[in-house]
PDB file of N, CA and C in Angstrom:
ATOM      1  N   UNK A   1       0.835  -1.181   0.000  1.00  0.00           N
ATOM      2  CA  UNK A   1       0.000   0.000   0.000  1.00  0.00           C
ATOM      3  C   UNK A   1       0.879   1.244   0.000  1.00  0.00           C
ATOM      4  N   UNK A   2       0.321   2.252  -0.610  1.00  0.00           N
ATOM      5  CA  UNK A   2       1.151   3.753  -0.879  1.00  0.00           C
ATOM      6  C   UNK A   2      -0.031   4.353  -0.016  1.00  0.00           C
ATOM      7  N   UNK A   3       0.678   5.946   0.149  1.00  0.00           N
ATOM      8  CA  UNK A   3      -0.395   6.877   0.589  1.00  0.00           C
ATOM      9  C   UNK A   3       0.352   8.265  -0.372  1.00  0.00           C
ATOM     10  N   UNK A   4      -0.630   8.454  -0.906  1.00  0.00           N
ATOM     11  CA  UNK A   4      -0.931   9.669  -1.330  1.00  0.00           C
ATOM     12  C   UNK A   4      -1.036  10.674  -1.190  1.00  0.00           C
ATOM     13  N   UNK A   5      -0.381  11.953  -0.657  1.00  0.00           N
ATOM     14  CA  UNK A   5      -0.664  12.935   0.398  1.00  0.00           C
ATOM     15  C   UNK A   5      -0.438  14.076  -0.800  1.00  0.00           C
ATOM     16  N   UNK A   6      -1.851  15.221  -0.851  1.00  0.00           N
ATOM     17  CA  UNK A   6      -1.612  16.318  -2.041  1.00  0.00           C
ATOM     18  C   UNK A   6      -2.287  17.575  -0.817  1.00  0.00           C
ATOM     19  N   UNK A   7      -1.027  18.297  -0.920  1.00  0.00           N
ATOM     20  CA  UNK A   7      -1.507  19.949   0.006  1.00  0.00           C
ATOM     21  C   UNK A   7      -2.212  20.595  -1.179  1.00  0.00           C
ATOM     22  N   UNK A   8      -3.316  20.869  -0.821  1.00  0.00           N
ATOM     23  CA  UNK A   8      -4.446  21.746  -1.415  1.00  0.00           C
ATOM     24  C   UNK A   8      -4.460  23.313  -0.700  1.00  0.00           C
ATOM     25  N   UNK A   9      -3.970  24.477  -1.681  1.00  0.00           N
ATOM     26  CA  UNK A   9      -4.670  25.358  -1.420  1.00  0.00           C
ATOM     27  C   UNK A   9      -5.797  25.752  -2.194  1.00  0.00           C
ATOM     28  N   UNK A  10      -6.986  26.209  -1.991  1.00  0.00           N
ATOM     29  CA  UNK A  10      -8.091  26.077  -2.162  1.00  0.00           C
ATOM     30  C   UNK A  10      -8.112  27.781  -2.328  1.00  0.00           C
ATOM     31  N   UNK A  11      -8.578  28.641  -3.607  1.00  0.00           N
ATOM     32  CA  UNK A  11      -8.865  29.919  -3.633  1.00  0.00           C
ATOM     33  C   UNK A  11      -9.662  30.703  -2.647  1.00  0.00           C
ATOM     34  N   UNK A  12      -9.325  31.896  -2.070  1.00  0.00           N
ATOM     35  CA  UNK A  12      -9.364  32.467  -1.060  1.00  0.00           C
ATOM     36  C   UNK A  12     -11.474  32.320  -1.452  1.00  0.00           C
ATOM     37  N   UNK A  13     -11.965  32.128   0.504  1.00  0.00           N
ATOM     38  CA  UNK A  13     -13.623  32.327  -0.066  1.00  0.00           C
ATOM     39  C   UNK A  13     -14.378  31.365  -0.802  1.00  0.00           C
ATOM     40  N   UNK A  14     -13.513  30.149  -1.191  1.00  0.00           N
ATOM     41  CA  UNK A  14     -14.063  29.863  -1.986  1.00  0.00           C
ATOM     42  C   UNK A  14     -14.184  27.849  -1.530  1.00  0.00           C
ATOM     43  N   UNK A  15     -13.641  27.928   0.021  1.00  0.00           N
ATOM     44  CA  UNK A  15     -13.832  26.813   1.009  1.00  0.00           C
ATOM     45  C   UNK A  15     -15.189  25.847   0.643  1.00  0.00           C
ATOM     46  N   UNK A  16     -16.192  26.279   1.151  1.00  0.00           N
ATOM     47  CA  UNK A  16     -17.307  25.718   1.088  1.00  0.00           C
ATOM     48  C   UNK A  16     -17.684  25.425  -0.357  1.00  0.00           C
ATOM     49  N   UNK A  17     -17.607  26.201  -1.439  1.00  0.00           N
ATOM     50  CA  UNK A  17     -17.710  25.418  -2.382  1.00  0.00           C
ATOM     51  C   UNK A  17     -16.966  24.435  -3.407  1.00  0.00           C
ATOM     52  N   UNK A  18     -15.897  24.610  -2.663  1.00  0.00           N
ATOM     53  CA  UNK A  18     -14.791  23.246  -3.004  1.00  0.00           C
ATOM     54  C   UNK A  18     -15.173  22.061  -2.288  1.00  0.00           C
ATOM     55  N   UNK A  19     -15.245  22.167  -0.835  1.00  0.00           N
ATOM     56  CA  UNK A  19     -16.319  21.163  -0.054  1.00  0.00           C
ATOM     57  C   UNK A  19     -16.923  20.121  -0.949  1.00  0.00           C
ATOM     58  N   UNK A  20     -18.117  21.041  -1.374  1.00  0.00           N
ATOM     59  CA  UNK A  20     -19.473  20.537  -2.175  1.00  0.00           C
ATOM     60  C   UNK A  20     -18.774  19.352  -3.371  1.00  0.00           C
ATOM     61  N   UNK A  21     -18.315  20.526  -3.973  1.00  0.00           N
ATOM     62  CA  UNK A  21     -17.533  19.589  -5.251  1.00  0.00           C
ATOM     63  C   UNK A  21     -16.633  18.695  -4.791  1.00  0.00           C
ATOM     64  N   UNK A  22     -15.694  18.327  -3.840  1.00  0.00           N
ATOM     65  CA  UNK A  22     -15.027  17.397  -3.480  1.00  0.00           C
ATOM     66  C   UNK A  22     -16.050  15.945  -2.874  1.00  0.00           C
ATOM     67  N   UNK A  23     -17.400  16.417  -2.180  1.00  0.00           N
ATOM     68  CA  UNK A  23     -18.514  15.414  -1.986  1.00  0.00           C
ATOM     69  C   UNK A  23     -18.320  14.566  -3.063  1.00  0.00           C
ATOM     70  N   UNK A  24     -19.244  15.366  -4.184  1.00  0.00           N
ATOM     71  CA  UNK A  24     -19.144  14.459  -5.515  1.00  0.00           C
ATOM     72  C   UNK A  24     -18.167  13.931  -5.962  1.00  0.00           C
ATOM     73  N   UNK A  25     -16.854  14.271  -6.033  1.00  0.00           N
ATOM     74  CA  UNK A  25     -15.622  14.023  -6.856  1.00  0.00           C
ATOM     75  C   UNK A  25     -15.057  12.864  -5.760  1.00  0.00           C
ATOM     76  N   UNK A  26     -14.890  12.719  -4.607  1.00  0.00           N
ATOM     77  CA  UNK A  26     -14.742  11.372  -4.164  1.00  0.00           C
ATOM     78  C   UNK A  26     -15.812   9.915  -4.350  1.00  0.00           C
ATOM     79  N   UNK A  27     -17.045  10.169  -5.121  1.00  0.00           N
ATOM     80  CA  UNK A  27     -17.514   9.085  -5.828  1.00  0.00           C
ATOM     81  C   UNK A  27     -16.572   8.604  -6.934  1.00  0.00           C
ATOM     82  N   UNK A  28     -15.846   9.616  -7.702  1.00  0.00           N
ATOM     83  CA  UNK A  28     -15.065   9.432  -8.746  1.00  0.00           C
ATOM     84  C   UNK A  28     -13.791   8.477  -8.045  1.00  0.00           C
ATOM     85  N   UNK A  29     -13.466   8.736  -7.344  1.00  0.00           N
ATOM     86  CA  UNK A  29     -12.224   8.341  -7.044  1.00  0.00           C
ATOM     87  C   UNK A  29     -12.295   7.075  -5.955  1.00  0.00           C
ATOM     88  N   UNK A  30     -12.913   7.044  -5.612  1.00  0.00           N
ATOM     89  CA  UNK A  30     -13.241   5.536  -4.256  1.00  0.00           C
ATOM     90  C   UNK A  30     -13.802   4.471  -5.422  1.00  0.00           C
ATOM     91  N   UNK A  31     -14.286   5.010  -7.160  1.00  0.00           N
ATOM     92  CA  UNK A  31     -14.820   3.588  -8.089  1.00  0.00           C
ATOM     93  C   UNK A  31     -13.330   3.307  -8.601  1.00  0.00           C
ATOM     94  N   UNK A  32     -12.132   3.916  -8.346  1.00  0.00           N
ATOM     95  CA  UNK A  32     -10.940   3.081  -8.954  1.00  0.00           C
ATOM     96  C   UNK A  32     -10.810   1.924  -8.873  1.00  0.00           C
ATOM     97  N   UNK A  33      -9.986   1.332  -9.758  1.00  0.00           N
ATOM     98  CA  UNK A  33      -9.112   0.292  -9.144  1.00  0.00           C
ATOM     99  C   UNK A  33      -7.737   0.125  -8.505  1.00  0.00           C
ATOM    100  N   UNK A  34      -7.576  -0.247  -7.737  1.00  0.00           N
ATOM    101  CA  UNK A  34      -6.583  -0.488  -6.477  1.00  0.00           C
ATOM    102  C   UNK A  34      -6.629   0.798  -5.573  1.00  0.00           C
ATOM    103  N   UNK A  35      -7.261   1.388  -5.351  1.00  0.00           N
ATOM    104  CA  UNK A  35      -8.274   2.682  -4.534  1.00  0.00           C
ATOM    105  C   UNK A  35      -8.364   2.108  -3.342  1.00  0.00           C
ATOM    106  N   UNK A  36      -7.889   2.428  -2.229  1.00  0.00           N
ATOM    107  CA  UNK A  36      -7.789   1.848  -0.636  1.00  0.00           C
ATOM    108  C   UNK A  36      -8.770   2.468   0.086  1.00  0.00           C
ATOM    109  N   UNK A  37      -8.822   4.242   0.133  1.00  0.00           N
ATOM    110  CA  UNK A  37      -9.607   4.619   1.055  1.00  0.00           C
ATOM    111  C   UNK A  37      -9.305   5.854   0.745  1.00  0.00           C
ATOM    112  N   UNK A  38      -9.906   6.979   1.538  1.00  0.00           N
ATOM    113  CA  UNK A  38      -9.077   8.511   1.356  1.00  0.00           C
ATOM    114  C   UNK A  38      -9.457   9.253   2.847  1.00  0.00           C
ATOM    115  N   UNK A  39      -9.195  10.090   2.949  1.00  0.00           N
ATOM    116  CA  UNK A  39      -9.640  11.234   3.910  1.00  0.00           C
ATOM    117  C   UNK A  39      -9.290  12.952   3.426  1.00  0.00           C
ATOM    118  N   UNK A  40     -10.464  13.545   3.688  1.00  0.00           N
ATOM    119  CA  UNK A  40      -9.464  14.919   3.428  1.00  0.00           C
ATOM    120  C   UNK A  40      -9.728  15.898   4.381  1.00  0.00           C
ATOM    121  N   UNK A  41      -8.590  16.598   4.679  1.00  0.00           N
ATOM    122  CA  UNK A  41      -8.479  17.192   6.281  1.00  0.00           C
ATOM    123  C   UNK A  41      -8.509  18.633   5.465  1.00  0.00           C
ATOM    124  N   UNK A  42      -9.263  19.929   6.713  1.00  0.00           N
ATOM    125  CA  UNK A  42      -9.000  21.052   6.460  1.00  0.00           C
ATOM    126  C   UNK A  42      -8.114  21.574   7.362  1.00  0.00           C
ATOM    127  N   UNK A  43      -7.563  22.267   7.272  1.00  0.00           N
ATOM    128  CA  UNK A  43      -6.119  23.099   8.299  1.00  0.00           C
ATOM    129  C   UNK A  43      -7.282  24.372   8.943  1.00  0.00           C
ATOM    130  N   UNK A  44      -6.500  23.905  10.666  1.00  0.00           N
ATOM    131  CA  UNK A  44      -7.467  24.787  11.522  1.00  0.00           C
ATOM    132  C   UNK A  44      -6.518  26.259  11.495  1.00  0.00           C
ATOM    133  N   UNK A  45      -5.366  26.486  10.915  1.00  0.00           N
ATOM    134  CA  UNK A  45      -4.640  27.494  11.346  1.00  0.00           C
ATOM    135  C   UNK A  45      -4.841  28.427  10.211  1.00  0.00           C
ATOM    136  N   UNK A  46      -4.466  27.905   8.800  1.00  0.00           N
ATOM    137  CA  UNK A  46      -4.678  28.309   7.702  1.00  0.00           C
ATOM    138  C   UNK A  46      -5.987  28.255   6.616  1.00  0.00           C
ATOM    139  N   UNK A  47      -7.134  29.531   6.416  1.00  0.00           N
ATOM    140  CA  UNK A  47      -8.057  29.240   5.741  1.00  0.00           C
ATOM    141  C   UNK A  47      -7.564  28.966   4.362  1.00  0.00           C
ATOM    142  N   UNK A  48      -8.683  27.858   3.717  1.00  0.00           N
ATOM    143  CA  UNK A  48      -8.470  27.564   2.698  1.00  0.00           C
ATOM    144  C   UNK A  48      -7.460  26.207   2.410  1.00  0.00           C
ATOM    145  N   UNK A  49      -6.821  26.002   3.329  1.00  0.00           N
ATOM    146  CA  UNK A  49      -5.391  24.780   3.105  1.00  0.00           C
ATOM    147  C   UNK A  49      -6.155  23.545   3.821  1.00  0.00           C
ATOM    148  N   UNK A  50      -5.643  22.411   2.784  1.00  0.00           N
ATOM    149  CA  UNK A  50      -6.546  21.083   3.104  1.00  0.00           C
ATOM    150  C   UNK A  50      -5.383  20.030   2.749  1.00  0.00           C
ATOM    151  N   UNK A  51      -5.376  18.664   3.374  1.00  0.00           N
ATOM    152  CA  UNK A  51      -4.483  17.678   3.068  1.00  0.00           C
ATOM    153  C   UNK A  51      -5.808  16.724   2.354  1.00  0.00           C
ATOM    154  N   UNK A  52      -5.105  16.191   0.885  1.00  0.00           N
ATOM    155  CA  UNK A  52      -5.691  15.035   0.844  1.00  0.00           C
ATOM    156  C   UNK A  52      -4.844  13.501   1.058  1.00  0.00           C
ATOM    157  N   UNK A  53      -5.315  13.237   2.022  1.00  0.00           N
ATOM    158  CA  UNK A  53      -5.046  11.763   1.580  1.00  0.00           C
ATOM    159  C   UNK A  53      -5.640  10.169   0.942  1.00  0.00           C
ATOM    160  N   UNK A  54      -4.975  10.227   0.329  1.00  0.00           N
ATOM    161  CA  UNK A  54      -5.641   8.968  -0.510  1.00  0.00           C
ATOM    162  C   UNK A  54      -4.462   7.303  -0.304  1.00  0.00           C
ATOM    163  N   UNK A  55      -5.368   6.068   0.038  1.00  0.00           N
ATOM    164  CA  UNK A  55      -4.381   5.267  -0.045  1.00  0.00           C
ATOM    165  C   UNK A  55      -4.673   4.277  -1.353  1.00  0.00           C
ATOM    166  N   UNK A  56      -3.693   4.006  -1.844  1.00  0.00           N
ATOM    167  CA  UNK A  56      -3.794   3.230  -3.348  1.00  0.00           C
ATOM    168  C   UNK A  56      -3.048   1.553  -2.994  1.00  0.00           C
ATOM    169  N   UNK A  57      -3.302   0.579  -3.888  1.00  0.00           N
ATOM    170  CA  UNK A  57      -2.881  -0.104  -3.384  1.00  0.00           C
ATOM    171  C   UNK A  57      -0.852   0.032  -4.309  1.00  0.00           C
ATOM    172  N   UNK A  58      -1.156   0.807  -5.226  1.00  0.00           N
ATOM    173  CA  UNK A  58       0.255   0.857  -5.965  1.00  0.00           C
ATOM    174  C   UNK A  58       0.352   2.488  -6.096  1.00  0.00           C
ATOM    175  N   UNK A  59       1.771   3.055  -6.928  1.00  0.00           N
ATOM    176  CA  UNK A  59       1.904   4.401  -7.241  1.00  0.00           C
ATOM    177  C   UNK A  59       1.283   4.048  -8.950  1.00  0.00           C
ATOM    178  N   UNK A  60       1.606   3.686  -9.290  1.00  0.00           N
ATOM    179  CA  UNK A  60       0.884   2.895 -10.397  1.00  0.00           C
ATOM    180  C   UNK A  60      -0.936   2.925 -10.723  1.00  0.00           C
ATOM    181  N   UNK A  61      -1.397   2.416  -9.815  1.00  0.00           N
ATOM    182  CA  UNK A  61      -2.648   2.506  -9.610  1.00  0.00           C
ATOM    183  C   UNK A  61      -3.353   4.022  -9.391  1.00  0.00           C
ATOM    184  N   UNK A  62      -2.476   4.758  -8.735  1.00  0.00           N
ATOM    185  CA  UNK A  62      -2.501   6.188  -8.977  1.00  0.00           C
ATOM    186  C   UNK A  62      -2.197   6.938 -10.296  1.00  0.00           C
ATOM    187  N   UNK A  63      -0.842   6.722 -10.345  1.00  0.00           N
ATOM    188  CA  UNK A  63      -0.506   7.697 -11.527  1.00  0.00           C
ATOM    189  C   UNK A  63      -1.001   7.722 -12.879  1.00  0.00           C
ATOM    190  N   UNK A  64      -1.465   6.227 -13.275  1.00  0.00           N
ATOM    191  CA  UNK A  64      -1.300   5.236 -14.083  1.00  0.00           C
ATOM    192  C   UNK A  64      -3.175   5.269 -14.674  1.00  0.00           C
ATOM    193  N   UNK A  65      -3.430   4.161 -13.802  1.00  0.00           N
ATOM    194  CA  UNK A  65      -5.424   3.549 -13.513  1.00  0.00           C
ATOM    195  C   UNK A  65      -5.920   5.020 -13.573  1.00  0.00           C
ATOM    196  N   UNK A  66      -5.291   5.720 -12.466  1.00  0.00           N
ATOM    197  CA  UNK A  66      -6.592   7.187 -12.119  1.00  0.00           C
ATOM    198  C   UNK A  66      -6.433   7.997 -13.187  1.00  0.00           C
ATOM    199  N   UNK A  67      -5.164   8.439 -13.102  1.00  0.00           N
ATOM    200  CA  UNK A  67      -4.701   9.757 -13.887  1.00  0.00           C
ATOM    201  C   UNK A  67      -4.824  10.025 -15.048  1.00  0.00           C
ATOM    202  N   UNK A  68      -4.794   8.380 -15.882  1.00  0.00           N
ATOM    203  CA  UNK A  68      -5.361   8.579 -17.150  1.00  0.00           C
ATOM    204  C   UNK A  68      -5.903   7.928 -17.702  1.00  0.00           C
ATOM    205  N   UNK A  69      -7.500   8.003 -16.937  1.00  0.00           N
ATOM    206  CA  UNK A  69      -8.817   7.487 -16.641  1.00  0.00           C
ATOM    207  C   UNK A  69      -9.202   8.969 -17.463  1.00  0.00           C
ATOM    208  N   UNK A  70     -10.832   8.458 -18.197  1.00  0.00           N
ATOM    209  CA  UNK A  70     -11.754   9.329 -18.116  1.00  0.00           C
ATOM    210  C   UNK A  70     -12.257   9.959 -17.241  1.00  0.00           C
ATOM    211  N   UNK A  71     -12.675   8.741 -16.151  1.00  0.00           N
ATOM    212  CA  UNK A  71     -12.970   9.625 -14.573  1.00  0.00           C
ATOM    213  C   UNK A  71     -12.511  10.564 -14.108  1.00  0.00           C
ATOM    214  N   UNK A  72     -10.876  10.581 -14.285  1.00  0.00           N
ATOM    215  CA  UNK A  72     -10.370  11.668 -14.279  1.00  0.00           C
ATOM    216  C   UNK A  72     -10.267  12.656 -14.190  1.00  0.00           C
ATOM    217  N   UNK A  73     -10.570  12.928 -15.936  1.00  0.00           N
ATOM    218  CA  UNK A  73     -11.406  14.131 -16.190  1.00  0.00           C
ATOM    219  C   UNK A  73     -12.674  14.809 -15.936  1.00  0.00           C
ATOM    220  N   UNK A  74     -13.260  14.328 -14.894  1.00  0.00           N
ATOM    221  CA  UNK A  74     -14.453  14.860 -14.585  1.00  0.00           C
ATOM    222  C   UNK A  74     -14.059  15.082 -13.126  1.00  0.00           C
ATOM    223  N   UNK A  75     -12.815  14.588 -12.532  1.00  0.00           N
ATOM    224  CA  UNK A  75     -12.396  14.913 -11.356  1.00  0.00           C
ATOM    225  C   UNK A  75     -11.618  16.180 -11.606  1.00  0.00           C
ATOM    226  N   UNK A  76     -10.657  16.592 -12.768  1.00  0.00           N
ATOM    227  CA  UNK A  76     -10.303  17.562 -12.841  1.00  0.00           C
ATOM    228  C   UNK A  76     -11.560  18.394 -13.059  1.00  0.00           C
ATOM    229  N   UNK A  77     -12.221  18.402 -13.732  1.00  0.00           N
ATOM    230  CA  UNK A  77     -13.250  19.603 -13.767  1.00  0.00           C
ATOM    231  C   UNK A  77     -13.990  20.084 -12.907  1.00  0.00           C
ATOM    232  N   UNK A  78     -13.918  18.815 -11.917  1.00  0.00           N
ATOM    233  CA  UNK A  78     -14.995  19.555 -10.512  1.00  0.00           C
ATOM    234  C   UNK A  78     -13.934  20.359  -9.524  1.00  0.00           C
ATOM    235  N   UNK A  79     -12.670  19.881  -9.964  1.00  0.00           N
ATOM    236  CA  UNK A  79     -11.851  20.202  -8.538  1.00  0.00           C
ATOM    237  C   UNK A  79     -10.895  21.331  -8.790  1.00  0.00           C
ATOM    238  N   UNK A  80     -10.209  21.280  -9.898  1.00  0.00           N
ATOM    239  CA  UNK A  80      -8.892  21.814 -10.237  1.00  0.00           C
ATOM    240  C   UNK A  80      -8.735  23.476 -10.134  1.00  0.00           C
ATOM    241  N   UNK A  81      -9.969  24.001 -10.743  1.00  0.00           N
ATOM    242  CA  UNK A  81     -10.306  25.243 -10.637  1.00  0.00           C
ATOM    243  C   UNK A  81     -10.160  25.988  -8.966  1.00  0.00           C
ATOM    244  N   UNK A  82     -10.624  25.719  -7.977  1.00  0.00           N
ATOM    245  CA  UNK A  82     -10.108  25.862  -6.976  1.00  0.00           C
ATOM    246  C   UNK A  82      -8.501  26.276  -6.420  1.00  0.00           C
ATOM    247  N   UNK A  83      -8.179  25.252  -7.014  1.00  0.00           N
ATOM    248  CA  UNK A  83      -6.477  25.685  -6.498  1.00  0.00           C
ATOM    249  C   UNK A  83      -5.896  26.474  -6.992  1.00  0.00           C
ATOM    250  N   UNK A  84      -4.891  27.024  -6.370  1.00  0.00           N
ATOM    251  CA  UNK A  84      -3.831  28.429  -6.206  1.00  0.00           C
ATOM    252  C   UNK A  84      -3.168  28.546  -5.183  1.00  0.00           C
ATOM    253  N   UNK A  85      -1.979  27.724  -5.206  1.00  0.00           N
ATOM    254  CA  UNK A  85      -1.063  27.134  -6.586  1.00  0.00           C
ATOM    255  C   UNK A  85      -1.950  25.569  -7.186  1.00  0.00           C
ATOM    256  N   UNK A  86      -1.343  25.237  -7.741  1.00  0.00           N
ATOM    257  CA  UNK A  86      -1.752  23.965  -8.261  1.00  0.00           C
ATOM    258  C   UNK A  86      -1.070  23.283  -7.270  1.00  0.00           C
ATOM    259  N   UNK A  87      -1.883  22.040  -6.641  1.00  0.00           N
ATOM    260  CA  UNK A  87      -1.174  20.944  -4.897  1.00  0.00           C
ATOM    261  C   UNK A  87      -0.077  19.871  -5.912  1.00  0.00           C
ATOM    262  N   UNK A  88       1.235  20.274  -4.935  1.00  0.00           N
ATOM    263  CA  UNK A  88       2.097  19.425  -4.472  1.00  0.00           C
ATOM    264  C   UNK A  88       1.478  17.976  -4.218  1.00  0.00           C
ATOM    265  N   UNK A  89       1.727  16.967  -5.439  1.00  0.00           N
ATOM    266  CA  UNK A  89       1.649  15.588  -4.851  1.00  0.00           C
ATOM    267  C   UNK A  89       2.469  14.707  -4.370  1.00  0.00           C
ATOM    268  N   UNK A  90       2.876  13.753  -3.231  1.00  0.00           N
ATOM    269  CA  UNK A  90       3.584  12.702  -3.354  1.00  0.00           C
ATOM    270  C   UNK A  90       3.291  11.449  -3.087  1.00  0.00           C
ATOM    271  N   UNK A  91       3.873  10.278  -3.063  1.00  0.00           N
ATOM    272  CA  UNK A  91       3.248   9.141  -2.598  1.00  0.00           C
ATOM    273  C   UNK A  91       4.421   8.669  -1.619  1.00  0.00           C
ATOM    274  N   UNK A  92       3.751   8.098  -0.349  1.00  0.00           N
ATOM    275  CA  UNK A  92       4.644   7.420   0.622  1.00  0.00           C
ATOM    276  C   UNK A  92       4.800   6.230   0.941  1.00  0.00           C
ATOM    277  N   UNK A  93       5.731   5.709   1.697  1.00  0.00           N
ATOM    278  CA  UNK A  93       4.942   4.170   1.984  1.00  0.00           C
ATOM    279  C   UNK A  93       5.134   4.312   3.264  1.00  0.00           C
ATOM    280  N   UNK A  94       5.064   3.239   4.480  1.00  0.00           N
ATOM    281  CA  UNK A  94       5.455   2.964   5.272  1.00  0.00           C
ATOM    282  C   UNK A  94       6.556   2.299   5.870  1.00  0.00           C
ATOM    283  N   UNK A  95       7.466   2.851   6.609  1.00  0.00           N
ATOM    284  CA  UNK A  95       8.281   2.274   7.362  1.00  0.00           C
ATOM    285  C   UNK A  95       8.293   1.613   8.682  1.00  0.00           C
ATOM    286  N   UNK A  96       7.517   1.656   9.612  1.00  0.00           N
ATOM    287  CA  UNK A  96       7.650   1.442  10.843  1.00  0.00           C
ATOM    288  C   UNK A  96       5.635   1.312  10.656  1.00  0.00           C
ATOM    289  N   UNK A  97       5.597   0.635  12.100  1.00  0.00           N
ATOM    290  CA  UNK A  97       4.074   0.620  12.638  1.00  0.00           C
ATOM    291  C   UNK A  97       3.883  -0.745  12.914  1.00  0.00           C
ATOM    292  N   UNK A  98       2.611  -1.335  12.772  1.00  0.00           N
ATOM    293  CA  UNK A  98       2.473  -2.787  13.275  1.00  0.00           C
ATOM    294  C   UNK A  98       3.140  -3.751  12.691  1.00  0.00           C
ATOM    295  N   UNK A  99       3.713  -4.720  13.252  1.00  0.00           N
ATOM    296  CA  UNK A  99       4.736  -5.712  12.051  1.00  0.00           C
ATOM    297  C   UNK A  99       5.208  -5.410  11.579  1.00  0.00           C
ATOM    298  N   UNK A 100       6.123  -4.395  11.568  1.00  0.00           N
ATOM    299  CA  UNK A 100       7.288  -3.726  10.446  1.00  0.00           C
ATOM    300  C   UNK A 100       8.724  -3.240  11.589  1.00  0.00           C
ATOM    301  N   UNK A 101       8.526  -3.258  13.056  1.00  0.00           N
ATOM    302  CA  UNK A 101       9.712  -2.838  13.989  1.00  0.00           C
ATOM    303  C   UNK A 101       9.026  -1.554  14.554  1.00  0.00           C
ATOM    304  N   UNK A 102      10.348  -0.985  14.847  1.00  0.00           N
ATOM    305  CA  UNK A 102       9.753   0.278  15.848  1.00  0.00           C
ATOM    306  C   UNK A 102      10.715   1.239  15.058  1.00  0.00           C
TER     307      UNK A 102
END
């Protein structure tokens, strides 16, 4: 498993209706394949700044399955407009945690 972590800034004011559209646009993205789960956090310090995380079962399955999917494109259109700058993506894995050491 990878995790996916993309800092979203979200255009000033314009919070709540990125919200809305992110509702819908995670139907898009939880019908992938190798699609684990997601969460997306808003930042209590900074308006407008949000983490997404998404877990995939590959970087592959991300970059690859999603990115150049049709679905896709209907995920860029609900979402992309929002941001300023365009979000920083990366993918991580795990090192440490249950069964892996300390």
């Amino acid at each position: 498993m990878i995790l996916e972590i993309a800092q979203l800034q979200v255009r000033v004011d314009q919070g709540a209706d990125f919200e809305a559209a992110f509702a819908e646009a995670q139907r898009i993205i939880s019908s992938m394949p190798g699609y684990l789960g997601h969460e997306l956090q808003r930042c209590l310090e900074y308006a407008g700044h949000y983490m997404l995380l998404v877990r995939w079962r590959s970087v592959e399955d991300h970059e690859i399955g999603f990115r150049k999917s049709a679905e896709y494109q209907q995920w860029r259109q609900l979402l992309h407009h929002f941001y300023d700058p365009f979000p920083t993506v990366l993918h991580y894995e795990r090192v440490t945690g249950p069964g892996l050491g300390s």
